[in-house]
Protein backbone atom coordinates (compact mmCIF):
# COMPACT_ATOMS: atom_id res chain seq x y z
CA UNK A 1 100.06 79.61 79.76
CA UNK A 2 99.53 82.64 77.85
CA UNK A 3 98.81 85.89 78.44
CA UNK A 4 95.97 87.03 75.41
CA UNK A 5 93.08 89.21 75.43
CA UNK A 6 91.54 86.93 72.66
CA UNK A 7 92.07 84.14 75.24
CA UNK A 8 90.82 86.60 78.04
CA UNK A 9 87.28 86.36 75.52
CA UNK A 10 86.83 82.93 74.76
CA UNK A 11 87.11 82.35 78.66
CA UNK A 12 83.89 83.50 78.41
CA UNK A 13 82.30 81.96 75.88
CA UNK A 14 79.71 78.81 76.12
CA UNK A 15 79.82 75.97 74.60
CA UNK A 16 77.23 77.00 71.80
CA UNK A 17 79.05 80.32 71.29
CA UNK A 18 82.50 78.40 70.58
CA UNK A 19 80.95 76.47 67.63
CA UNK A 20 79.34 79.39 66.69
CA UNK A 21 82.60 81.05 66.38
CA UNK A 22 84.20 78.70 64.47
CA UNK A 23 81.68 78.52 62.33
CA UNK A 24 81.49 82.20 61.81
CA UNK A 25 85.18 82.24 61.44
CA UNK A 26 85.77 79.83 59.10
CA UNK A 27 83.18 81.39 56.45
CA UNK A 28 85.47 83.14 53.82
CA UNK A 29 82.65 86.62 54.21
CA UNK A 30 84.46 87.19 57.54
CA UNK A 31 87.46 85.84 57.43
CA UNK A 32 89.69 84.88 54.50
CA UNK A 33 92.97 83.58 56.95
CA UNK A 34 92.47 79.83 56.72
CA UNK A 35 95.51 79.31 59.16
CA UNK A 36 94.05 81.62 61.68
CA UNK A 37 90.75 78.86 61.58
CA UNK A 38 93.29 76.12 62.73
CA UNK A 39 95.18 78.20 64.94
CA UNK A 40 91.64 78.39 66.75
CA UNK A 41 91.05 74.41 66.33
CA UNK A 42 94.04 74.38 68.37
CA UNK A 43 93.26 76.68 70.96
CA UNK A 44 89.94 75.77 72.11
CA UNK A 45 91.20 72.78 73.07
CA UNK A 46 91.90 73.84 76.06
CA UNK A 47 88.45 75.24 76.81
CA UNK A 48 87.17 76.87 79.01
CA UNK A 49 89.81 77.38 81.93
CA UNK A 50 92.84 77.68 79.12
CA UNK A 51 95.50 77.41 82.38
CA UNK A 52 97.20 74.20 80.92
CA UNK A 53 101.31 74.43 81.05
CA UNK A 54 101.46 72.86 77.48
CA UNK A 55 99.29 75.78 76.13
CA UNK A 56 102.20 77.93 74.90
CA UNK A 57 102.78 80.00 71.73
CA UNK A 58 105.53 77.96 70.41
CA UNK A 59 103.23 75.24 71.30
CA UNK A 60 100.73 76.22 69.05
CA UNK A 61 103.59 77.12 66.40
CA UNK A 62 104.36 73.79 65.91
CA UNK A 63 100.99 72.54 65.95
CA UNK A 64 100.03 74.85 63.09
CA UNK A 65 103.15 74.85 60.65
CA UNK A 66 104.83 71.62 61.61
CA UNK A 67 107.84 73.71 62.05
CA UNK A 68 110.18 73.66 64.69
CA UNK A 69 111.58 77.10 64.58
CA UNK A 70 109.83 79.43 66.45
CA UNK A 71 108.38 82.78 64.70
CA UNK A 72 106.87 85.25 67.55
CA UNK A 73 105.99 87.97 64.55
CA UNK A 74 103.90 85.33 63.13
CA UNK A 75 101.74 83.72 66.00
CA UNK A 76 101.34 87.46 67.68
CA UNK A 77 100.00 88.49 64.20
CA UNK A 78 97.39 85.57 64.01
CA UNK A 79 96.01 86.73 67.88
CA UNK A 80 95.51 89.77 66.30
CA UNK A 81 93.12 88.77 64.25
CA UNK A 82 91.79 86.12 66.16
CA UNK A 83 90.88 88.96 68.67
CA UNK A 84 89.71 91.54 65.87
CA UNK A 85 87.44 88.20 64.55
CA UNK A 86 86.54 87.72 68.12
CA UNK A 87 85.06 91.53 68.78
CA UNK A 88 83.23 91.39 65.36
CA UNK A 89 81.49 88.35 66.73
CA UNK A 90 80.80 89.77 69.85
CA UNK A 91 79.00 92.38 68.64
CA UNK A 92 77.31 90.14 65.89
CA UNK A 93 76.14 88.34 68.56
CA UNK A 94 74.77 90.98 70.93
CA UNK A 95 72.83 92.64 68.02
CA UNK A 96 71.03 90.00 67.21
CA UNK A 97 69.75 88.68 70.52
CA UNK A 98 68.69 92.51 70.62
CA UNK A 99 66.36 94.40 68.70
CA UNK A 100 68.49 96.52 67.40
CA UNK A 101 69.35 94.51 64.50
CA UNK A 102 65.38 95.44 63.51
CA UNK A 103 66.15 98.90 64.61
CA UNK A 104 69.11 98.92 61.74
CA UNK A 105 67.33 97.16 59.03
CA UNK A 106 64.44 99.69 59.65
CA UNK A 107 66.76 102.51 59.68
CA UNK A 108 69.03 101.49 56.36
CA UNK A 109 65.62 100.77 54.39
CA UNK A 110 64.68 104.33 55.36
CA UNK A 111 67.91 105.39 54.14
CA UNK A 112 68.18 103.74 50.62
CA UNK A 113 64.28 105.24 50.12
CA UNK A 114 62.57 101.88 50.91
CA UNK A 115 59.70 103.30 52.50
CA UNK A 116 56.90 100.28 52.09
CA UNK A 117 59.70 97.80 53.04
CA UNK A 118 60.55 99.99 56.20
CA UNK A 119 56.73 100.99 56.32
CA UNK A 120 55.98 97.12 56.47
CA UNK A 121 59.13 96.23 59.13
CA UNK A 122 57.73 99.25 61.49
CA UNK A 123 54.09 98.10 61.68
CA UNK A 124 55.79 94.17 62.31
CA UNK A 125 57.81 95.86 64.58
CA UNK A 126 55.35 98.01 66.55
CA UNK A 127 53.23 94.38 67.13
CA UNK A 128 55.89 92.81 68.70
CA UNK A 129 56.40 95.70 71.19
CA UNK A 130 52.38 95.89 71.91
CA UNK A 131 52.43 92.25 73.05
CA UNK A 132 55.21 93.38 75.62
CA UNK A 133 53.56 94.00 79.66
CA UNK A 134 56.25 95.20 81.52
CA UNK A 135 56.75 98.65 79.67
CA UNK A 136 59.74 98.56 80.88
CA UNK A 137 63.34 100.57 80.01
CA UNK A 138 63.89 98.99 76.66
CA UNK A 139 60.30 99.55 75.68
CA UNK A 140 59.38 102.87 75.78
CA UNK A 141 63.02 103.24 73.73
CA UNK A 142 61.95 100.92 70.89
CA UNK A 143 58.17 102.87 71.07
CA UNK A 144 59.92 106.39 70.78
CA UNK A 145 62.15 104.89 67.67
CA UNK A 146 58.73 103.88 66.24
CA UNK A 147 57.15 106.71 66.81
CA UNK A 148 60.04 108.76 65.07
CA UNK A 149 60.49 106.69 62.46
CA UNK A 150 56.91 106.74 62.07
CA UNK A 151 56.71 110.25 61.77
CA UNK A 152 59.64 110.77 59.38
CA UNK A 153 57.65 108.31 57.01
CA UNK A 154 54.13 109.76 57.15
CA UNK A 155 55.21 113.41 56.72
CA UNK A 156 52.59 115.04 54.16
CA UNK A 157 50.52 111.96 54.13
CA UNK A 158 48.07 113.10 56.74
CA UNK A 159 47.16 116.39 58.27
CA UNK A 160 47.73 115.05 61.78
CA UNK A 161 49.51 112.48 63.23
CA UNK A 162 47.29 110.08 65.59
CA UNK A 163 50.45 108.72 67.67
CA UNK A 164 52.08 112.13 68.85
CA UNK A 165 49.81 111.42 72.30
CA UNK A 166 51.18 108.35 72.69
CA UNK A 167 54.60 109.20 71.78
CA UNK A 168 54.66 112.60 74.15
CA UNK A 169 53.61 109.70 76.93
CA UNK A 170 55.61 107.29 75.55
CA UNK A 171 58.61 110.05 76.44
CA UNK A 172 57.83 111.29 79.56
CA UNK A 173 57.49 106.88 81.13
CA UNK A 174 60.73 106.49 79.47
CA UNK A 175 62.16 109.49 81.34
CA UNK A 176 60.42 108.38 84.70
CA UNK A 177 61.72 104.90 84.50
CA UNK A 178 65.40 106.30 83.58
CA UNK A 179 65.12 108.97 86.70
CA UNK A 180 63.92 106.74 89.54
CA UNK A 181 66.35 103.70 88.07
CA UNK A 182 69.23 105.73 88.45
CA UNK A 183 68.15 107.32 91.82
CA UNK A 184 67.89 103.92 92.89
CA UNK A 185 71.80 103.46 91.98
CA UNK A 186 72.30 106.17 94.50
CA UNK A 187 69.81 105.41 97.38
CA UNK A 188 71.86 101.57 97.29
CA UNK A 189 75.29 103.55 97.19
CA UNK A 190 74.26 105.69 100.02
CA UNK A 191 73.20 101.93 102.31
CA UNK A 192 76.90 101.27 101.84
CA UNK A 193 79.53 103.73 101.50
CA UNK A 194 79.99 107.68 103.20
CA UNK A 195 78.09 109.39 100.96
CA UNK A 196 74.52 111.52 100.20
CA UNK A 197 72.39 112.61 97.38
CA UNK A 198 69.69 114.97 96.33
CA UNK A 199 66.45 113.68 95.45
CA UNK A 200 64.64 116.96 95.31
CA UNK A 201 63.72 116.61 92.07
CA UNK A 202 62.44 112.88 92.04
CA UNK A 203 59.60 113.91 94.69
CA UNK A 204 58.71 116.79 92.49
CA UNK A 205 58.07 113.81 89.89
CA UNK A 206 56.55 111.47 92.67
CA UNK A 207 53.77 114.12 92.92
CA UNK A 208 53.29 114.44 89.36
CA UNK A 209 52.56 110.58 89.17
CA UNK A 210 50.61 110.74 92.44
CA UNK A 211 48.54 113.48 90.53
CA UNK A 212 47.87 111.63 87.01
CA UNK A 213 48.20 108.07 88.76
CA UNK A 214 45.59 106.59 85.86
CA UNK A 215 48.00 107.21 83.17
CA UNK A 216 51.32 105.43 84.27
CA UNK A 217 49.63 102.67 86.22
CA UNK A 218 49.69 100.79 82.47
CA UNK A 219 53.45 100.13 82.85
CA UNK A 220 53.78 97.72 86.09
CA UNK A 221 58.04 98.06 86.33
CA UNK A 222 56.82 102.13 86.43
CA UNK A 223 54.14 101.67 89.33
CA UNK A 224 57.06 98.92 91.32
CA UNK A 225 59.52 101.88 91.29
CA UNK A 226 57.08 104.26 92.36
CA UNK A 227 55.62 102.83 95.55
CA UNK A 228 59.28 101.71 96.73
CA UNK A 229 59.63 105.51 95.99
CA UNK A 230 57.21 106.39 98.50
CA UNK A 231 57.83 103.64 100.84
CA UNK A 232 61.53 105.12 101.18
CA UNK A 233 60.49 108.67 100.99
CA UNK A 234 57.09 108.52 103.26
CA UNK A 235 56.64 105.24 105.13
CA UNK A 236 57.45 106.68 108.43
CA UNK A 237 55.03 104.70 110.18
CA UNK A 238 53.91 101.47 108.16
CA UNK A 239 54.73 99.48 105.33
CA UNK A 240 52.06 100.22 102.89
CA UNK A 241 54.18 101.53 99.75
CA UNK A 242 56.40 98.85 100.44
CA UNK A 243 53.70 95.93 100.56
CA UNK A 244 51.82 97.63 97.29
CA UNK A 245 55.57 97.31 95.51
CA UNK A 246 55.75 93.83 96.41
CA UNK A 247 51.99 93.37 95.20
CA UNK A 248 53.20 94.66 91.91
CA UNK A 249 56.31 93.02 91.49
CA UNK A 250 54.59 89.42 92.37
CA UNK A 251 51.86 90.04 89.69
CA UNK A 252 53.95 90.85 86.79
CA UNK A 253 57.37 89.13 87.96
CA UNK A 254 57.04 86.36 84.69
CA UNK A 255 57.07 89.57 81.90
CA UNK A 256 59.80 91.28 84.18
CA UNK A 257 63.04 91.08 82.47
CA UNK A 258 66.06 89.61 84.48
CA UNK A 259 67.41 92.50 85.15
CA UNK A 260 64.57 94.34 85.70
CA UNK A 261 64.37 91.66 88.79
CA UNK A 262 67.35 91.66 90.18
CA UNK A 263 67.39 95.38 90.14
CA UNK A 264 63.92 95.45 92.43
CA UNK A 265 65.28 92.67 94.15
CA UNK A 266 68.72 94.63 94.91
CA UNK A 267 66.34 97.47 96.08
CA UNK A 268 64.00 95.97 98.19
CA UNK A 269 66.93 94.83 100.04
CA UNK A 270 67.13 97.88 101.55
CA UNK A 271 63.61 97.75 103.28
CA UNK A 272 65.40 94.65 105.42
CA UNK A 273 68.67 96.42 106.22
CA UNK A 274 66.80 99.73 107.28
CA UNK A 275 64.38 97.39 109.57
CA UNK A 276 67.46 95.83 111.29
CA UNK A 277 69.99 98.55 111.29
CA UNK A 278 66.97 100.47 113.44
CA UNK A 279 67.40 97.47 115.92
CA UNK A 280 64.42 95.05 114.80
CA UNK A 281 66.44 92.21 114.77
CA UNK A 282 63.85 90.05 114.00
CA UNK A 283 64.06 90.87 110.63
CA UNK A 284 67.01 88.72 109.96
CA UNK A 285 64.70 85.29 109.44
CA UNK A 286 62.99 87.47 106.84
CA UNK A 287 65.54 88.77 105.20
CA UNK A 288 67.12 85.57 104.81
CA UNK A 289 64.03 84.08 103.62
CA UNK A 290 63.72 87.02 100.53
CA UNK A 291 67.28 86.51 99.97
CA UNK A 292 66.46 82.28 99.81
CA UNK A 293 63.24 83.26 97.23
CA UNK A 294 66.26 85.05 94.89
CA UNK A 295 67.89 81.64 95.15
CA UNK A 296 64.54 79.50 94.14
CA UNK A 297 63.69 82.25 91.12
CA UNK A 298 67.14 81.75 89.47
CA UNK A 299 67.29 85.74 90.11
CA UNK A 300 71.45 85.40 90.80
CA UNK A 301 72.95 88.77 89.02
CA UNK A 302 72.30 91.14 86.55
CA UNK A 303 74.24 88.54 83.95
CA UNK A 304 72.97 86.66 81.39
CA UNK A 305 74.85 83.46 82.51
CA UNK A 306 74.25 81.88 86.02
CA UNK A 307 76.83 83.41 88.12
CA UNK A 308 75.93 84.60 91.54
CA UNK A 309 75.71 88.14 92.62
CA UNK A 310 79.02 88.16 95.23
CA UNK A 311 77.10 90.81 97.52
CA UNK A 312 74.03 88.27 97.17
CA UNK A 313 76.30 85.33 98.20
CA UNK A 314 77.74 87.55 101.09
CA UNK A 315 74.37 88.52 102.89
CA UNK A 316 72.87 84.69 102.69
CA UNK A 317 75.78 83.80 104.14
CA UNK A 318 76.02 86.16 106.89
CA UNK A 319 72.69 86.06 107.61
CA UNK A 320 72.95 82.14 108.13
CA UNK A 321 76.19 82.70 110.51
CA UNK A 322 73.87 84.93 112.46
CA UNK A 323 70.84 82.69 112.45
CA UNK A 324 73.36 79.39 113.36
CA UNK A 325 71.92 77.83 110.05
CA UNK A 326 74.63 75.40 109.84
CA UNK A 327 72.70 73.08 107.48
CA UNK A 328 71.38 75.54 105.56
CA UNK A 329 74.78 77.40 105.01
CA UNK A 330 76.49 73.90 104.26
CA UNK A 331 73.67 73.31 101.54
CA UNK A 332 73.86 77.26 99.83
CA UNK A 333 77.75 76.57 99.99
CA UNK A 334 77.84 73.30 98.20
CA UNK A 335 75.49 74.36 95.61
CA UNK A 336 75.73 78.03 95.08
CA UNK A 337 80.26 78.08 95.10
CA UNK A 338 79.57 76.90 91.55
CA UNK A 339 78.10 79.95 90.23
CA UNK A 340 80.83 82.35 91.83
CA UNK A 341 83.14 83.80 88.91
CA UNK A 342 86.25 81.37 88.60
CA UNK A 343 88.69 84.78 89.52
CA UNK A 344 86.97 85.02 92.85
CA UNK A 345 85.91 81.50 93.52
CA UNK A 346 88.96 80.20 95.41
CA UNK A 347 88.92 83.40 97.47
CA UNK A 348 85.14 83.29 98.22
CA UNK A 349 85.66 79.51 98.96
CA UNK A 350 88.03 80.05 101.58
CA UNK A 351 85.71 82.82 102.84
CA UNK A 352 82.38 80.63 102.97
CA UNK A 353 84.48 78.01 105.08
CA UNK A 354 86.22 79.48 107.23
CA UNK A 355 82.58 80.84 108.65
CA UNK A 356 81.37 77.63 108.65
CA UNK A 357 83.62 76.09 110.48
CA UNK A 358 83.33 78.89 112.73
CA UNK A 359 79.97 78.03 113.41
CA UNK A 360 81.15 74.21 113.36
CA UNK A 361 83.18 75.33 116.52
CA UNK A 362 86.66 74.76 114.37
CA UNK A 363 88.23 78.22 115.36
CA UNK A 364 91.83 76.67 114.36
CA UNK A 365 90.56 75.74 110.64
CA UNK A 366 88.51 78.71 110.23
CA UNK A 367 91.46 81.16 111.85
CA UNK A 368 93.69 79.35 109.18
CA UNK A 369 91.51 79.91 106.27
CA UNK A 370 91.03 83.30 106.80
CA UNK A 371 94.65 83.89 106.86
CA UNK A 372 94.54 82.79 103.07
CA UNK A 373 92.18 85.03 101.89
CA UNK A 374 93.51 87.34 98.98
CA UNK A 375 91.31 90.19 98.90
CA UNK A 376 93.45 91.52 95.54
CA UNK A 377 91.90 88.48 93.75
CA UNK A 378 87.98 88.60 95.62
CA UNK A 379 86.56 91.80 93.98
CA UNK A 380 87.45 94.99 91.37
CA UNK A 381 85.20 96.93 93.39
CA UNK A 382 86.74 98.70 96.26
CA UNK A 383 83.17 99.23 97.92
CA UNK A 384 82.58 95.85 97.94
CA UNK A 385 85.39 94.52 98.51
CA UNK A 386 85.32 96.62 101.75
CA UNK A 387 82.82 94.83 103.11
CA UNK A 388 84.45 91.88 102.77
CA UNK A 389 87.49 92.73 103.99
CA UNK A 390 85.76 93.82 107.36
CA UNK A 391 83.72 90.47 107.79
CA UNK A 392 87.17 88.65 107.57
CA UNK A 393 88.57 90.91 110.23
CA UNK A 394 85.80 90.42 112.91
CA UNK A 395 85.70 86.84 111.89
CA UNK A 396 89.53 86.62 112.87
CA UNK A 397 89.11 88.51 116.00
CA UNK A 398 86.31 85.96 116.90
CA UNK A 399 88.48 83.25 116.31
CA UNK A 400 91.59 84.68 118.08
CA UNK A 401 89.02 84.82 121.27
CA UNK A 402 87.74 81.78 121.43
CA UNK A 403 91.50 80.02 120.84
CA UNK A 404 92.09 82.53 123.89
CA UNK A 405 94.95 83.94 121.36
CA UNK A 406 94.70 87.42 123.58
CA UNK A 407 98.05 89.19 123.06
CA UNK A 408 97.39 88.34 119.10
CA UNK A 409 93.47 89.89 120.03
CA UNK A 410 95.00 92.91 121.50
CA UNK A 411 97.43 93.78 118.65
CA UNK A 412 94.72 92.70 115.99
CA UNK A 413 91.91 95.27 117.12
CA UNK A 414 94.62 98.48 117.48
CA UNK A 415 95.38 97.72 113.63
CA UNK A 416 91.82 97.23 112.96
CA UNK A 417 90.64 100.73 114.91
CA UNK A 418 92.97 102.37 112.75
CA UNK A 419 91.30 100.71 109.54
CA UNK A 420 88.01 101.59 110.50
CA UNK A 421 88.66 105.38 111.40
CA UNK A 422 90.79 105.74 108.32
CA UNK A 423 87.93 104.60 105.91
CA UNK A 424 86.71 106.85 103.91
CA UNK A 425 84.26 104.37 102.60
CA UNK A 426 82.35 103.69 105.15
CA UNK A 427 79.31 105.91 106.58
CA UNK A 428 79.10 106.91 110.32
CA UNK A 429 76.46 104.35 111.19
CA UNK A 430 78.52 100.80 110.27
CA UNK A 431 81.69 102.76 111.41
CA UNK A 432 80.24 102.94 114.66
CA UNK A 433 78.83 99.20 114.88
CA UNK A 434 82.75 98.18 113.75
CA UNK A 435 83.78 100.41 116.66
CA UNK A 436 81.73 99.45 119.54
CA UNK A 437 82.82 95.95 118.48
CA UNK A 438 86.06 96.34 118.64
CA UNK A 439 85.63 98.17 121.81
CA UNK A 440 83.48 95.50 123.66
CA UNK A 441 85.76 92.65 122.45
CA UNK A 442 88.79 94.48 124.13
CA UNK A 443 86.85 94.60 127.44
CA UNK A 444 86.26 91.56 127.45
CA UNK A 445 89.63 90.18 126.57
CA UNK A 446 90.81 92.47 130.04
CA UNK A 447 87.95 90.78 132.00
CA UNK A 448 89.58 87.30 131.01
CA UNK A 449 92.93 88.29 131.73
CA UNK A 450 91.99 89.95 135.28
CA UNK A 451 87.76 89.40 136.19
CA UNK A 452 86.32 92.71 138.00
CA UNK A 453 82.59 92.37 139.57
CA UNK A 454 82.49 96.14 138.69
CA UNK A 455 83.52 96.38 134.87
CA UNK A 456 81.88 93.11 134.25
CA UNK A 457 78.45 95.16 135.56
CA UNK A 458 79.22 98.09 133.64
CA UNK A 459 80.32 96.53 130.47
CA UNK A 460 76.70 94.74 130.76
CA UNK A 461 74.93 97.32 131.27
CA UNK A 462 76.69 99.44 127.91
CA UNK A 463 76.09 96.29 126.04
CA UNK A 464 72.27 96.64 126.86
CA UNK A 465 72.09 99.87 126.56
CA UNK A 466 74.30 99.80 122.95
CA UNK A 467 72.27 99.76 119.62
CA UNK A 468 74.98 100.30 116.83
CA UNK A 469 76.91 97.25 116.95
CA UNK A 470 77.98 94.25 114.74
CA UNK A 471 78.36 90.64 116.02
CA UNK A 472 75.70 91.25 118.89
CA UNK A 473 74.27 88.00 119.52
CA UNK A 474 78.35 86.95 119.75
CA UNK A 475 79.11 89.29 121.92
CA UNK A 476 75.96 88.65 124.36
CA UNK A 477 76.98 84.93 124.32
CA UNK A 478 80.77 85.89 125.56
CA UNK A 479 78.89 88.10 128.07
CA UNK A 480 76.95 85.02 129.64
CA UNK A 481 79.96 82.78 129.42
CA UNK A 482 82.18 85.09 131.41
CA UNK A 483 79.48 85.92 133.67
CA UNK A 484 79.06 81.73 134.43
CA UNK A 485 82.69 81.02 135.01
CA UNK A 486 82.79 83.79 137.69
CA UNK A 487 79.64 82.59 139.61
CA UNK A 488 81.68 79.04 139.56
CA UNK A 489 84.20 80.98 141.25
């Protein structure tokens, strides 16, 4: 196998994209290295996992020159420009699924003093954009390059310019969208990890909106962001914001973009969590069911190819575990594993299973999976991968409990304590839930080993009485179970 970025590319190329490659490749405008052409014909070959043993350099030497004689100089110096020929196509390729490649041709007619051509490409250009409803991002950036280039072509041509209004409004949407966009980046960062920000500003803007509502409510992705804005901000008692979003975002979802989806989708999310992390437990059927309507829209990640969100995958799953959705969970498993990237998809398979058969009642099979999860290989983000890491961990505990494993229960939970208060990751509130976890776990592991009428009472009556805690319906079902084998007693 070898080690190549250019190989590390075409690992991600489709089927359509590799014959478009060749193709480009092989036209003498780009490239005038005929042998680098074959070197590819070799090569892809071994699309798209490119792991085979036989796929070797001095493989490919042969294959190419018929030679036996191995010359590193030579194939390293072809991978060069197989990779330079590979970033040129790249970015051929991104440009013109965009509109910037109309953005450039506009700009270099300006340039070589083609004003009616550029005059001409501007007006086409401007209709497309008009026909677009979600005003989105990318919109009001392609209006404000009209808009300029507009004005650098009518200068002296009129006494005033009719579009500056629009363009001045054009400015301050695009700004609005950017702001609460990014804030939104922040309020999700703050649901998972130790850490606050300042929105001061943002509700200074809220008000300005609330104040000139008529003039924004033209751009649907603008009004979505602003009612979640005010749900999060001013919802203390109802829903209404919230339910006004979701009005929104169900009218216009067709002439959203994908991204544009999953990034309402990602924060919406957090109306669920904040519902059940305040106790309302009976959120969870509801939250699974938004998650499922992701699932049914195709709304999977912020990529253009079908690969599943990993912290989407995560939270159906969970949620199923906690539900005892065994069906279901088999079902997402078995169709969804598919659309995890291949570098996590062993990992993540492992993970899916070994909850499954968890629920399935296999603690031996799902304690052994668990034990070959590689974290190093699940996730680059340490955030994420943090989560992870700390369903695995409770998952083993639970397993090392019901196999009655309680010396290995014991150790397990003083290495995971440490883990936990160590983090500096994770916020108070899930630090806490970990912790009383961990801590009602131990006690019962103690009232196994040696029962006692009075801790028993008193470990029911914290567990009632205890609202930050992970694993709750588990731990109320080891409560009962203990509390039946005494009474046989």
């Amino acid at each position: 196998m070898i080690k190549s970025n250019f190989i590390e590319i075409l690992r991600t190329f489709s089927k359509e994209e590799l014959v478009l490659f060749e193709e480009f490749i092989s036209t003498s405008f780009h490239n005038k290295n005929v042998i680098a052409v074959r070197l590819f014909s070799e090569i892809k070959k071994f699309h798209p996992s490119y792991n085979d043993s036989l796929l070797t350099k001095e493989y490919l030497f042969r294959k190419i020159s018929g030679r036996t004689k191995y010359k590193d100089t030579y194939i390293r110096n072809l991978f060069s420009d197989l990779y330079n020929l590979a970033e040129i196509f790249i970015q051929y390729r991104m440009i013109s699924k965009s509109n910037e490649y109309k953005k450039l041709l506009i700009e270099e007619l300006k340039d070589r003093d083609l004003y009616e051509l550029a005059e001409k490409k501007i007006k086409s250009f401007e209709n497309e954009m008009k026909k677009i409803k979600a005003k989105d991002h990318e919109y009001y950036l392609n209006m404000s390059f009209i808009y300029e280039m507009k004005s650098f072509l009518l200068v002296d041509k009129t006494l005033t310019d009719s579009f500056r209004t629009e363009q001045i409004s054009g400015i301050i949407k695009l700004f609005v969208i950017t702001l609460m966009e990014n804030s939104f980046y922040l309020r999700v960062e703050e649901q998972r990890v130790n850490i606050r920000h300042s929105f001061d500003f943002l509700k200074y803007v809220l008000e300005f909106i609330k104040d000139h509502l008529s003039d924004f409510e033209d751009s649907p992705l603008l009004m979505i962001y602003y009612y979640l804005w005010l749900h999060y901000f001013y919802d203390e008692e109802g829903d209404k914001n919230f339910l006004k979003a979701k009005e929104y975002f169900k009218k216009n979802f067709k002439s959203l973009s994908k991204t544009d989806k999953k990034n309402i989708y990602s924060v919406m999310q957090i109306y669920y969590i904040n519902k059940i992390d305040r106790g309302e437990t009976g959120y969870n059927k509801e939250y699974l069911g938004f998650l499922l309507e992701m699932l049914k829209l195709n709304v999977l990640s912020h990529k253009e190819k079908d690969f599943i969100n990993l912290n989407l995958f995560r939270n159906i799953l969970i949620l199923c575990v906690m539900l005892k959705e065994t069906e279901l969970l088999k079902k997402f498993i078995t169709k969804y594993i598919g659309y995890v990237d291949l570098q996590s998809r062993d990992t993540i398979t492992a993970y899916s299973y070994s909850h499954l058969n968890f629920l399935l009642g296999d603690f031996e099979k799902a304690l052994e999976l668990c034990n070959k999860i590689n974290y190093y290989d699940l996730l680059s983000s340490t955030n994420d991968n943090l989560y992870f890491k700390n369903d695995i961990r409770a998952l083993t505990l639970k397993c090392l409990y019901e196999l009655k494993y309680y010396e290995n229960a014991i150790s397990f939970i003083d290495t995971h304590k440490h883990f936990i208060r160590n983090s500096k990751l994770l916020n108070e509130s899930p630090k806490k839930k970990y912790m009383n976890f961990l801590k009602f776990v131990s006690e019962l592991i103690k009232l196994n080993l040696e029962f006692d009428e009075f801790s028993f009472k008193e470990l029911k009556s914290n567990f009632i009485s205890t609202k930050k805690l992970i694993q709750s319906d588990w731990i109320s079902e080891k409560i009962s179970e203990l509390e039946k084998e005494f009474q046989k007693k």
